[in-house]
N, C-alpha and C. Protein backbone atom coordinates (compact mmCIF):
# COMPACT_ATOMS: atom_id res chain seq x y z
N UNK A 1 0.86 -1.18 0.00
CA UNK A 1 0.00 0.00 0.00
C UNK A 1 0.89 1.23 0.00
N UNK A 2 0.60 2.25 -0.45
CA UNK A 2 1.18 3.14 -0.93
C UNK A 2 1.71 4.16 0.70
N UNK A 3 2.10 4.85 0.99
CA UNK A 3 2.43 5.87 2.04
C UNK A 3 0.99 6.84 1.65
N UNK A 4 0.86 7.56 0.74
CA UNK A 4 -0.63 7.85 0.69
C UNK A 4 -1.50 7.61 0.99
N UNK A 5 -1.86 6.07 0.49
CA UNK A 5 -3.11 5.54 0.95
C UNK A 5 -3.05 5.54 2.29
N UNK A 6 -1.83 4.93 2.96
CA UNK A 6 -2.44 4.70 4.63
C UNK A 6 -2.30 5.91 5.41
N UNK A 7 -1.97 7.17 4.80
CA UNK A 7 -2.04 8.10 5.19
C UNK A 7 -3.78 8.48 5.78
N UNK A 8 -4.03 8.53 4.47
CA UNK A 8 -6.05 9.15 4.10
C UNK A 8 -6.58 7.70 4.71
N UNK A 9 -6.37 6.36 5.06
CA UNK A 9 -7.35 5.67 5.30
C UNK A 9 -6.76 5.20 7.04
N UNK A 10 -5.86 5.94 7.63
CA UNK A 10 -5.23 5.79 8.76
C UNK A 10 -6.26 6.58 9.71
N UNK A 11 -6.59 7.53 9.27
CA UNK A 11 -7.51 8.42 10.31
C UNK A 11 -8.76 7.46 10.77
N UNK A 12 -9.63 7.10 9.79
CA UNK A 12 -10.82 6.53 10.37
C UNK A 12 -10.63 5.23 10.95
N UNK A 13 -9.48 4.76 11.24
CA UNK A 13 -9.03 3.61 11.74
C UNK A 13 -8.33 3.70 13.00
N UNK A 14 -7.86 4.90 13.39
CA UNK A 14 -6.72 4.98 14.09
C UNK A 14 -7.68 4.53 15.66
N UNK A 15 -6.92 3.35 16.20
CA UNK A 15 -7.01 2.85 17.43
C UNK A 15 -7.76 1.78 17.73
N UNK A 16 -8.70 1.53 16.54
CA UNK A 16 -9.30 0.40 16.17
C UNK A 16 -8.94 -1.19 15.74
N UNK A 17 -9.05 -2.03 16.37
CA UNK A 17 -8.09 -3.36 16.00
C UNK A 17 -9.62 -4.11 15.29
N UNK A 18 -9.24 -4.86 14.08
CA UNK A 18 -10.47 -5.55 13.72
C UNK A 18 -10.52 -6.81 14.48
N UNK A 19 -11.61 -7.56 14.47
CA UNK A 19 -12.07 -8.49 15.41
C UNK A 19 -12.48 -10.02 14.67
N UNK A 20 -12.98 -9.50 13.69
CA UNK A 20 -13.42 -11.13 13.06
C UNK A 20 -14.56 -10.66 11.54
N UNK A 21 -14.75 -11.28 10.70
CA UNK A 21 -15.22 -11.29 9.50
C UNK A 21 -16.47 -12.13 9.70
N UNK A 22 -17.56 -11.65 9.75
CA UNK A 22 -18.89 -12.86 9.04
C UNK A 22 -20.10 -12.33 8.56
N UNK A 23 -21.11 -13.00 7.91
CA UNK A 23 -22.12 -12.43 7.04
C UNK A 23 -21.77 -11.40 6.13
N UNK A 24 -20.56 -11.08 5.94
CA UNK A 24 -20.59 -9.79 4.67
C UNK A 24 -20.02 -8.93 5.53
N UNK A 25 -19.75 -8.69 6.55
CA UNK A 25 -19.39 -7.85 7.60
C UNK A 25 -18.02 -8.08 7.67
N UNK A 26 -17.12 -6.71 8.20
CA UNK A 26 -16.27 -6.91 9.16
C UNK A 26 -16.48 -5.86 10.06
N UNK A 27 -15.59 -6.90 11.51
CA UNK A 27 -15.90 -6.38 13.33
C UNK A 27 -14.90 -5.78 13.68
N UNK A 28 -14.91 -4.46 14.51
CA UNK A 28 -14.04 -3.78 14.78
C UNK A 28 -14.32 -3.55 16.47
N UNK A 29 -12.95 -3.28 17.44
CA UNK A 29 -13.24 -2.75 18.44
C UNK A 29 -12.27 -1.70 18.63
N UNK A 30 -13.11 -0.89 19.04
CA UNK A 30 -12.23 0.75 18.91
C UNK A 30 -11.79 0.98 20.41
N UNK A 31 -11.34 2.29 20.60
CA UNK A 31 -10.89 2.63 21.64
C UNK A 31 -11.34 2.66 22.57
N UNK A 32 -10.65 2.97 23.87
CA UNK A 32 -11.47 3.26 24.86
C UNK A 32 -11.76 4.73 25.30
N UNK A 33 -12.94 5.41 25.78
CA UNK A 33 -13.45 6.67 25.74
C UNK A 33 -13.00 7.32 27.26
N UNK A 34 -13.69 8.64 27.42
CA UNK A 34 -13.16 8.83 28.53
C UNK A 34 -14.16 8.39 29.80
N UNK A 35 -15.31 7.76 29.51
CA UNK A 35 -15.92 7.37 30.61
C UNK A 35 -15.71 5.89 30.76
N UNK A 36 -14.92 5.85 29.74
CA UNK A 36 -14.17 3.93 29.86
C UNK A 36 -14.93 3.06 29.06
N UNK A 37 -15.68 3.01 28.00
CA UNK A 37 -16.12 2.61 27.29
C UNK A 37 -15.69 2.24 25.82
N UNK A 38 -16.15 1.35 25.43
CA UNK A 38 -14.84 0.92 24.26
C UNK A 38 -15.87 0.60 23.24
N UNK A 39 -15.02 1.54 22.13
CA UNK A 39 -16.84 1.43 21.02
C UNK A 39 -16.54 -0.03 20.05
N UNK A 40 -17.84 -0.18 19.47
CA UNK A 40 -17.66 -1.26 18.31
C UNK A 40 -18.08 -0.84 17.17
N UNK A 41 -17.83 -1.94 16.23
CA UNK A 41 -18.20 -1.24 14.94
C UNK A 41 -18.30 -2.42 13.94
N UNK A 42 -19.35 -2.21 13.18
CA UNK A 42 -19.43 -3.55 11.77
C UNK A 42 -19.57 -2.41 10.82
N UNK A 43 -18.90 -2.63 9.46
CA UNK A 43 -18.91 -2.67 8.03
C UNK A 43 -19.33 -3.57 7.18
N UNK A 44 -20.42 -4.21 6.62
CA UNK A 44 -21.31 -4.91 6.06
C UNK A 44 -21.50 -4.37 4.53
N UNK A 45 -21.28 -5.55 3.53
CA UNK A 45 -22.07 -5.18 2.11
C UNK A 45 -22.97 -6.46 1.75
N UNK A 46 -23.83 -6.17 2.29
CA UNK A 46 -25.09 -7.00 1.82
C UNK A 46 -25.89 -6.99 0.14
N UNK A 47 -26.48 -8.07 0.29
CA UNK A 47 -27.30 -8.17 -0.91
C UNK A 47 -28.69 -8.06 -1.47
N UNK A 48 -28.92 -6.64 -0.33
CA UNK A 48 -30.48 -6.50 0.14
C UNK A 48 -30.77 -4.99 -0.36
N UNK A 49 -31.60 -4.75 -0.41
CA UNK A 49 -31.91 -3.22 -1.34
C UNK A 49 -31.77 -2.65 -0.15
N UNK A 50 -31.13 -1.41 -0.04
CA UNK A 50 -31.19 0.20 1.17
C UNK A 50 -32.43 0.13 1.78
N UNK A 51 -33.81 0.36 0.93
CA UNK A 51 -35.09 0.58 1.39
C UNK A 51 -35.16 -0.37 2.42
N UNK A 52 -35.07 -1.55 2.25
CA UNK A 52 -35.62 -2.64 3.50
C UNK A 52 -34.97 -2.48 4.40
N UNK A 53 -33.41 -2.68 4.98
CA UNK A 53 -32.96 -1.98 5.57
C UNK A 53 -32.92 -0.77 6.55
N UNK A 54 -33.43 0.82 5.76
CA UNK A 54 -34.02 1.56 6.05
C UNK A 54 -35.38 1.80 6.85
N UNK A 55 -36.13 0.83 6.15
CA UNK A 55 -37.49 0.77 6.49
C UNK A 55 -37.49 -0.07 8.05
N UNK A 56 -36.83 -0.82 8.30
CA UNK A 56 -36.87 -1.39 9.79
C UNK A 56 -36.04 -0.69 10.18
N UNK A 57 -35.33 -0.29 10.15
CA UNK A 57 -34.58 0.90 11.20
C UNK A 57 -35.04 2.02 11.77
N UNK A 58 -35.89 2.30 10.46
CA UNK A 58 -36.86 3.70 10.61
C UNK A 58 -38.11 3.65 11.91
N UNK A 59 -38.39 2.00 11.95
CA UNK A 59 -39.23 1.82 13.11
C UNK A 59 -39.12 1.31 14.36
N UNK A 60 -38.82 2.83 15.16
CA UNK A 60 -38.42 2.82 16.27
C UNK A 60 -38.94 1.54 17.54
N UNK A 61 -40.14 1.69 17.64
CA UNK A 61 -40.76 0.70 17.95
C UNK A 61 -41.02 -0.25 17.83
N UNK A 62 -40.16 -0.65 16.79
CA UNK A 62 -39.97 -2.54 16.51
C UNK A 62 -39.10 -3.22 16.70
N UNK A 63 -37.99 -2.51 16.79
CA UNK A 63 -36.50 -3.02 17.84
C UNK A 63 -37.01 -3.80 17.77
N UNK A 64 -37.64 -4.15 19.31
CA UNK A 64 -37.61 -5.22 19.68
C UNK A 64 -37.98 -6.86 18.87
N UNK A 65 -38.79 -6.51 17.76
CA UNK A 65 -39.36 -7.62 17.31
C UNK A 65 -37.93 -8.51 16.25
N UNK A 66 -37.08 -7.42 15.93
CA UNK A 66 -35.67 -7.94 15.69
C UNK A 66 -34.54 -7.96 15.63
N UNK A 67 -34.29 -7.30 17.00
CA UNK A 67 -33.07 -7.29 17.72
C UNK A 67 -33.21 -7.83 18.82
N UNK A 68 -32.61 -9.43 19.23
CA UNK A 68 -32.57 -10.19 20.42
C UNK A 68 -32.57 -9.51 21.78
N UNK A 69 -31.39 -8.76 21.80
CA UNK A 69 -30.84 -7.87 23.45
C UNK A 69 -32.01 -6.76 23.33
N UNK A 70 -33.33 -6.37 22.59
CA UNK A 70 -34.10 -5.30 22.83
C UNK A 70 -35.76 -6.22 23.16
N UNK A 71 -35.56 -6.54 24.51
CA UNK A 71 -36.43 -7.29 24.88
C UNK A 71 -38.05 -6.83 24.78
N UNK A 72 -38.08 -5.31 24.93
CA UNK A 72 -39.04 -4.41 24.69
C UNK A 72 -38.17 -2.96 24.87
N UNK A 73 -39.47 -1.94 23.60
CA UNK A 73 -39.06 -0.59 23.09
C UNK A 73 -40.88 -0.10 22.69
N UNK A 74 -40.43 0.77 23.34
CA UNK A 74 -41.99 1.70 23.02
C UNK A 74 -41.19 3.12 23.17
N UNK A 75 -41.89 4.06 22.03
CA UNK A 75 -41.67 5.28 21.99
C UNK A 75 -42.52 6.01 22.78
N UNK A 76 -41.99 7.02 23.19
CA UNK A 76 -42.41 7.75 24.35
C UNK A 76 -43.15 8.57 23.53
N UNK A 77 -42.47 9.56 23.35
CA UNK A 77 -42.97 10.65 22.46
C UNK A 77 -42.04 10.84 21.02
N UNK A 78 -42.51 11.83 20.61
CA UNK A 78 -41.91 12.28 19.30
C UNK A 78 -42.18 13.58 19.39
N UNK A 79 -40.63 14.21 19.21
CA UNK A 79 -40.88 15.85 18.60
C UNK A 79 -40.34 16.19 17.69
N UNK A 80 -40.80 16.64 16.28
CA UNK A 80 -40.23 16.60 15.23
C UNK A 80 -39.71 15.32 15.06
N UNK A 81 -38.14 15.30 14.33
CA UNK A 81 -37.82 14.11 13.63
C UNK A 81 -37.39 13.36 15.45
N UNK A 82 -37.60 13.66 16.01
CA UNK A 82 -36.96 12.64 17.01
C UNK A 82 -37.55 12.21 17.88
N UNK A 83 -37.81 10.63 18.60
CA UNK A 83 -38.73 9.75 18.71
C UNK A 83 -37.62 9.65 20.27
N UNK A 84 -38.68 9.62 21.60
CA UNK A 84 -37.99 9.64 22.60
C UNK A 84 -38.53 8.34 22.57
N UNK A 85 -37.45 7.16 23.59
CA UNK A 85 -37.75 5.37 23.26
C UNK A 85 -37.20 5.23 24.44
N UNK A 86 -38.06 3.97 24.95
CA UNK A 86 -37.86 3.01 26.38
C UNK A 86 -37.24 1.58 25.99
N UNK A 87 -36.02 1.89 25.84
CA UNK A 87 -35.55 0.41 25.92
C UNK A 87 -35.13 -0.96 26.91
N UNK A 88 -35.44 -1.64 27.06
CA UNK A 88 -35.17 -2.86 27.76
C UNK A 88 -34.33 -4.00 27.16
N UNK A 89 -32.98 -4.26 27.81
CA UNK A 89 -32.18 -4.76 26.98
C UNK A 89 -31.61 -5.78 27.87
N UNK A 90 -32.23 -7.24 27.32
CA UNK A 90 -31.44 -8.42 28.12
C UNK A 90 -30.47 -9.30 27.26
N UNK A 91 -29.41 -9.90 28.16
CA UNK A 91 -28.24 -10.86 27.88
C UNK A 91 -28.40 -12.20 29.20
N UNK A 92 -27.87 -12.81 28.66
CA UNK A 92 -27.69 -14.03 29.36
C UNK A 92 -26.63 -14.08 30.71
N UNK A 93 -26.77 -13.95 32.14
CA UNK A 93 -25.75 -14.33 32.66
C UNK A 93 -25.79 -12.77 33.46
N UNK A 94 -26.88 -11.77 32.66
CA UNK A 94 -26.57 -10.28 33.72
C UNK A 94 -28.20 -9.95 34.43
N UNK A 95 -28.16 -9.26 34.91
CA UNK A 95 -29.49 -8.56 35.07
C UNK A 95 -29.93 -7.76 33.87
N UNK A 96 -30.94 -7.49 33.53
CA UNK A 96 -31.69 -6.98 32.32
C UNK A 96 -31.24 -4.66 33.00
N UNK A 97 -31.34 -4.36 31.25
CA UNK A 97 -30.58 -2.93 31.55
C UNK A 97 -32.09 -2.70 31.06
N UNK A 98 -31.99 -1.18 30.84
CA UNK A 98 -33.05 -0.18 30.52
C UNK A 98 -32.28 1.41 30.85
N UNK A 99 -32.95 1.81 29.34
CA UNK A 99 -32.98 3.31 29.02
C UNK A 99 -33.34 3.51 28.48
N UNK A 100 -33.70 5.00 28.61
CA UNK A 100 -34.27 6.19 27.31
C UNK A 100 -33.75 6.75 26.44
N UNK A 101 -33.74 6.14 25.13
CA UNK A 101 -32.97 6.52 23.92
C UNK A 101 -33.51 8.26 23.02
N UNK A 102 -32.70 9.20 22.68
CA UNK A 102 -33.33 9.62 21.39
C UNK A 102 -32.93 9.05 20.24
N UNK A 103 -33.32 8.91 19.78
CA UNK A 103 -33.41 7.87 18.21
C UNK A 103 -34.18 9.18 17.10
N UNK A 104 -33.36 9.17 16.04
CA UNK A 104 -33.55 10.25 15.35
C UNK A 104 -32.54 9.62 13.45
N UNK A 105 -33.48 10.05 12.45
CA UNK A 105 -32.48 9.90 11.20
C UNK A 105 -32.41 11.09 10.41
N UNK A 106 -31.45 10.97 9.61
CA UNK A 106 -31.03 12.02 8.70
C UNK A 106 -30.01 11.64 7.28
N UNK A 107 -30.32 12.46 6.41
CA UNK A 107 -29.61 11.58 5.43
C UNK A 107 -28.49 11.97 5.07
N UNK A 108 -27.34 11.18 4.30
CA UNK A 108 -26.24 11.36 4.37
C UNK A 108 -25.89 10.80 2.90
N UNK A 109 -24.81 11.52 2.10
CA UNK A 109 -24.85 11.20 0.52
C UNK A 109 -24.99 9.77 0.30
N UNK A 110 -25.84 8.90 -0.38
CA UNK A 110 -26.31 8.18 -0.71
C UNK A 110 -27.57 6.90 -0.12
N UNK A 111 -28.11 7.86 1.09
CA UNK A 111 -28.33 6.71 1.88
C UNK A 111 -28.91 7.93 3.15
N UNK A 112 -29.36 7.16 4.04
CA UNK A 112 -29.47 7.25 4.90
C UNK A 112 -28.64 7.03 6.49
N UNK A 113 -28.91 7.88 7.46
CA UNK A 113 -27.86 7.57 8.61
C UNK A 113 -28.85 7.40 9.95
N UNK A 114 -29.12 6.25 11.01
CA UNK A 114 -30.20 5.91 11.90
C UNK A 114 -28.96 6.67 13.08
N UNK A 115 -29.79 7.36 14.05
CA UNK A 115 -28.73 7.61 15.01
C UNK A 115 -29.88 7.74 16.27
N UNK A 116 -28.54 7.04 17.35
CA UNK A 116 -29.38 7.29 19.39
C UNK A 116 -28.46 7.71 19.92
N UNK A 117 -29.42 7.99 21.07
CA UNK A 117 -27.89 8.36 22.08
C UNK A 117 -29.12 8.43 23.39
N UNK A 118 -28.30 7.83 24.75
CA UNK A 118 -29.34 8.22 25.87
C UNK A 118 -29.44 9.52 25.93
N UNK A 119 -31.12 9.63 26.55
CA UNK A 119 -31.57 10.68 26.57
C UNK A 119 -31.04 11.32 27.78
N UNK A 120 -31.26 12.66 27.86
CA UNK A 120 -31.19 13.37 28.74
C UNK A 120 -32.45 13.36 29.87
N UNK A 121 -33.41 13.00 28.93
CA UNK A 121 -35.00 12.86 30.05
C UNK A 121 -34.90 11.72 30.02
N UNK A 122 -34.46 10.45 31.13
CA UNK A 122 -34.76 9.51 31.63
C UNK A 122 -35.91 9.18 31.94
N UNK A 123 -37.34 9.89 32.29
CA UNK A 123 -38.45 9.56 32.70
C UNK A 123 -38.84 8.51 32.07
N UNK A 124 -39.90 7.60 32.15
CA UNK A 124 -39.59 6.74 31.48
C UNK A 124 -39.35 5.46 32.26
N UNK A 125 -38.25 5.61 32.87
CA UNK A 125 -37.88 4.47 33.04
C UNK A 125 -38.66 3.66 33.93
N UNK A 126 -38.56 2.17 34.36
CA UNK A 126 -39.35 1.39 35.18
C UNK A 126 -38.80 1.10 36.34
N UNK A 127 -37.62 1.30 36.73
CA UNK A 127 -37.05 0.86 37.61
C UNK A 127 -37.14 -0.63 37.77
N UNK A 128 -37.01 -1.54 36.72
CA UNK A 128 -36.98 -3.07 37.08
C UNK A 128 -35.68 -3.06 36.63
N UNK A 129 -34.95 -2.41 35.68
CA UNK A 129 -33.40 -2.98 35.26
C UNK A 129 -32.87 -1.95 35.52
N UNK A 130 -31.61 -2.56 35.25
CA UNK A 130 -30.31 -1.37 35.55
C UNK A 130 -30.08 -0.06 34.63
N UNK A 131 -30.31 1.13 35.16
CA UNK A 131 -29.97 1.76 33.93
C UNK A 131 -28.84 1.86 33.18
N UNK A 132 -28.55 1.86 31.96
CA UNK A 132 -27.06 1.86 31.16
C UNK A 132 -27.26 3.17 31.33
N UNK A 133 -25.63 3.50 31.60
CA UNK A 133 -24.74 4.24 31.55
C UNK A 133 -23.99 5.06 30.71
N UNK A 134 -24.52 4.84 29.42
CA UNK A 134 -23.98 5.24 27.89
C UNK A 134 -24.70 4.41 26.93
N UNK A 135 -25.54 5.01 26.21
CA UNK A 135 -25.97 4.31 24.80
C UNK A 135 -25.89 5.35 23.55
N UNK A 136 -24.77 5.19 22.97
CA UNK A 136 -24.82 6.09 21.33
C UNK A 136 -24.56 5.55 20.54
N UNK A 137 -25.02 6.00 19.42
CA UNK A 137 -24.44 4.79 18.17
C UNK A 137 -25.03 5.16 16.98
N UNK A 138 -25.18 4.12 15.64
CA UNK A 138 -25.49 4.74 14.51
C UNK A 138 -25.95 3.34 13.51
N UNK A 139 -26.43 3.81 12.56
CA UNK A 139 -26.69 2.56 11.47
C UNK A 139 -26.35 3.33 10.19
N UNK A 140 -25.88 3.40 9.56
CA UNK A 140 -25.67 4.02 7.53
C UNK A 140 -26.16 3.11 7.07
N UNK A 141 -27.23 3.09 5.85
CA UNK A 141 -26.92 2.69 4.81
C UNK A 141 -27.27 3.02 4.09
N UNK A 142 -26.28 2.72 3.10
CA UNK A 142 -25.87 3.44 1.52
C UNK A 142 -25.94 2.35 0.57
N UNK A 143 -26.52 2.37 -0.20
CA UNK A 143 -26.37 1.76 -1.71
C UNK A 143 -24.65 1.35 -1.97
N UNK A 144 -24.63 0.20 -2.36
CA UNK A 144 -23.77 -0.71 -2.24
C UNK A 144 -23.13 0.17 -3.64
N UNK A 145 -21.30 -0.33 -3.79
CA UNK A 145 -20.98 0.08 -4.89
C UNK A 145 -21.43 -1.09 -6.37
N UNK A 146 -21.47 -2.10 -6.00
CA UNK A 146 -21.53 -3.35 -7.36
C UNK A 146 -23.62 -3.52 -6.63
N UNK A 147 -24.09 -2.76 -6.18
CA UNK A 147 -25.51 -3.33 -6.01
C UNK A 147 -25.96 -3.60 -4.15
N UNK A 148 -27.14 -3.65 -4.49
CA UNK A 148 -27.39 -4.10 -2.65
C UNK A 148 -27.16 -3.34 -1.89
N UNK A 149 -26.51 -3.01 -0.66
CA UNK A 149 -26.29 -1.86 0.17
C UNK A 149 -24.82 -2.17 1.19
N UNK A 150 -24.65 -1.18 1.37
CA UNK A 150 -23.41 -0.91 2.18
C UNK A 150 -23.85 -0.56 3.48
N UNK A 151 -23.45 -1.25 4.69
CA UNK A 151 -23.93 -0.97 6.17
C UNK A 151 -22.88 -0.43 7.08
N UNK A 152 -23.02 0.73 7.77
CA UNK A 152 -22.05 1.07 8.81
C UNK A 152 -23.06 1.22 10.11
N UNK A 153 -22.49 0.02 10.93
CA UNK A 153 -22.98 0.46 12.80
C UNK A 153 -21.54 0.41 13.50
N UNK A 154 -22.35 1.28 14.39
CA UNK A 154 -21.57 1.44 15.94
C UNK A 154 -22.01 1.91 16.60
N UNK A 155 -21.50 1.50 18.04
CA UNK A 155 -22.06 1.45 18.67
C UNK A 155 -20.67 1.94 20.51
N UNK A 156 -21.26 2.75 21.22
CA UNK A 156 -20.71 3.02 22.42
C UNK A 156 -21.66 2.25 23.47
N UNK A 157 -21.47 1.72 24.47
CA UNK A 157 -22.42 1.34 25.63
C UNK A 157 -21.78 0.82 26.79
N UNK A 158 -22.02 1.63 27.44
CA UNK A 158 -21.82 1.61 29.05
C UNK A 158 -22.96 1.00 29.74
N UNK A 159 -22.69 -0.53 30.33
CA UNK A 159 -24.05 -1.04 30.52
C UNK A 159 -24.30 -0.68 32.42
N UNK A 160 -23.38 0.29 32.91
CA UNK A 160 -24.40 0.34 34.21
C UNK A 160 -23.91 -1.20 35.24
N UNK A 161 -23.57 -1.27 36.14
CA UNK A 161 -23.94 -1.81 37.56
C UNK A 161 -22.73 -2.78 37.19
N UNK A 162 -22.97 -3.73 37.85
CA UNK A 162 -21.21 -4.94 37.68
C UNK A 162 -21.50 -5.65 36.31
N UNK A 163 -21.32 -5.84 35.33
CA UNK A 163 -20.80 -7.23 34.29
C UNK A 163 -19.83 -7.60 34.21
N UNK A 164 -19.30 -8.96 35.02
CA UNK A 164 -18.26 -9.66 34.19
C UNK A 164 -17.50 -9.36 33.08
N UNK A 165 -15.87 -9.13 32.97
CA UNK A 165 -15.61 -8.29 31.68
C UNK A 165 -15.51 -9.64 30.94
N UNK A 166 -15.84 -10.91 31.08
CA UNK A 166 -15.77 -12.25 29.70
C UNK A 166 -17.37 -11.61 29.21
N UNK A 167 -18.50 -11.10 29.52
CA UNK A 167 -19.85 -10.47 29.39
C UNK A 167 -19.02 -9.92 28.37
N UNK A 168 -18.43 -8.72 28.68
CA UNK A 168 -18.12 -7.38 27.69
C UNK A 168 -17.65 -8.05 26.81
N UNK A 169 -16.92 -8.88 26.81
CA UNK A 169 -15.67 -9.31 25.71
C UNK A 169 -16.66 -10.33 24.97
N UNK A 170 -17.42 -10.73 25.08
CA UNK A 170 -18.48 -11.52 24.13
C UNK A 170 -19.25 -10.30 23.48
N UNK A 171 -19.61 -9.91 24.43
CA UNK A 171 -20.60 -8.53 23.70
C UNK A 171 -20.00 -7.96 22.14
N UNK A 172 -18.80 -7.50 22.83
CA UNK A 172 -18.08 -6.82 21.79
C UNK A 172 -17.51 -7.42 20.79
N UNK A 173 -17.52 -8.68 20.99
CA UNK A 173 -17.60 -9.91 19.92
C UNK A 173 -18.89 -10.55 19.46
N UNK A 174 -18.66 -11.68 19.62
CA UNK A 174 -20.24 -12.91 19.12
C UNK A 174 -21.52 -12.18 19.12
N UNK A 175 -21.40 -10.85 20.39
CA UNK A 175 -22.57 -10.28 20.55
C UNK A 175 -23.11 -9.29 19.52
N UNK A 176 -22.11 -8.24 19.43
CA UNK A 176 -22.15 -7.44 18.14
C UNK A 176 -22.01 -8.56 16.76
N UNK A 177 -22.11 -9.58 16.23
CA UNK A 177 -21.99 -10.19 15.45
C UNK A 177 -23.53 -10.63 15.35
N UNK A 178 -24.13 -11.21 16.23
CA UNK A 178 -25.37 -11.37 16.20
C UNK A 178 -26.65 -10.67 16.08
N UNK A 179 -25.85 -9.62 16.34
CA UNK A 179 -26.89 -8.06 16.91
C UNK A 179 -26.92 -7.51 14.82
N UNK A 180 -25.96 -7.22 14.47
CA UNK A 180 -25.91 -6.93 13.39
C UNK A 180 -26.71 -7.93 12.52
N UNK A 181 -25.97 -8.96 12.44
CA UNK A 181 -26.66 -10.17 11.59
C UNK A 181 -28.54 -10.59 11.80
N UNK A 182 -28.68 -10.01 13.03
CA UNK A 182 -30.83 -10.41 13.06
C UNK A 182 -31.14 -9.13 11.94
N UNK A 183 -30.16 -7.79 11.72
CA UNK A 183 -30.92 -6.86 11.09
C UNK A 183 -31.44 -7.79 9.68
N UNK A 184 -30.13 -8.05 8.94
CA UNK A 184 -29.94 -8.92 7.60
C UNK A 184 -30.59 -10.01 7.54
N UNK A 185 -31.06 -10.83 8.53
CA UNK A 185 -31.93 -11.53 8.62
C UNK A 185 -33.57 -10.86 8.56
N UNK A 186 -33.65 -9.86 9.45
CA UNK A 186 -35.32 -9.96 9.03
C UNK A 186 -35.60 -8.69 7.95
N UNK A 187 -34.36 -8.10 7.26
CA UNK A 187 -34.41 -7.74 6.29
C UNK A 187 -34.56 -8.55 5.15
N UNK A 188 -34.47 -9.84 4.93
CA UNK A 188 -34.35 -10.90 4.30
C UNK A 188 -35.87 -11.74 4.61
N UNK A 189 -36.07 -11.66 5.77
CA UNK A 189 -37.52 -12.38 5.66
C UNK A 189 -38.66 -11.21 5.24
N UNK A 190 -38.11 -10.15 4.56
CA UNK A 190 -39.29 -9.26 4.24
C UNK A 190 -39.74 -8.01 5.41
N UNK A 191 -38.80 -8.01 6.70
CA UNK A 191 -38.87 -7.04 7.67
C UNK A 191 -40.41 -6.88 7.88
């Protein structure tokens, strides 16, 4: 590779070690932040049109029906483009988390960009799970270059109260692998 190239493609990489390759994807785990949180990240080129894709992402309130760890999600409110959301998020082996997401999209040259981040108004919550501690993150997708679509997530999350760091270290592995892969799946069964 040229001194150029890894010049211009060094930045969006810098601190990030990749993790493992599957479904069309590759897994990345990035740095660690200053509240100690260590982001992830998949790059995906699927063989599924943008719209479908889009179209379940766009509905805030269905998380749950296909994403495993979003056990239940109901939108609170909506003001303008942004949809305040109650999430409930279980794993195997922890106590079940919960927070209040804003969840909001906007588009970005070729495609669309899904974006959350915990809210600032916690109300909402149930007090049966733990609240997380950090939830931000993102979904792109863009129209593929040879067809189909091009996927960018990531994801920051601070899950709140004790987990086991072999928990985190699956998460940020097998877990983000699975989490990505139900999208492509029930984009594939027709979402």
């Amino acid at each position: 590779m040229s001194p150029l190239l890894l010049l211009l493609t060094a930045p969006a990489f810098a601190g990030w070690t990749k993790l493992a390759e599957s479904n069309g994807c590759t897994f990345y785990k990035g740095p660690t932040d200053a509240d100690g949180v260590q982001s992830v990240r998949a790059e995906c080129d699927w063989d599924v049109a943008p719209g479908k894709l889009q179209g379940l992402l766009a509905r805030h309130a269905d998380h749950d029906l296909y994403f495993s760890s979003v056990s239940h999600c109901d939108v609170l409110e909506r003001k303008g483009n942004v949809d305040r959301a109650w999430q409930r998020h279980e794993a195997a082996g922890i106590s079940a988390r919960e927070v209040v997401v804003d969840m909001w999209s906007e588009p970005i040259p070729g495609g669309v960009r899904f974006n959350w981040k915990k809210s600032a108004n916690q109300q909402g919550l149930t007090g049966d799970g733990v609240e997380v501690t950090k939830d931000t993150g993102k979904w792109e997708v863009t129209e593929g270059k040879s067809g189909g679509s091009h996927v960018v997530y990531e994801l920051a999350y601070g899950p709140g109260g004790m987990v086991p760091s072999f928990v985190v270290r699956w998460f940020q592995g097998a877990g983000t692998q699975t989490l990505v892969g139900e999208l492509l799946t029930a984009a594939r069964k027709g979402g």
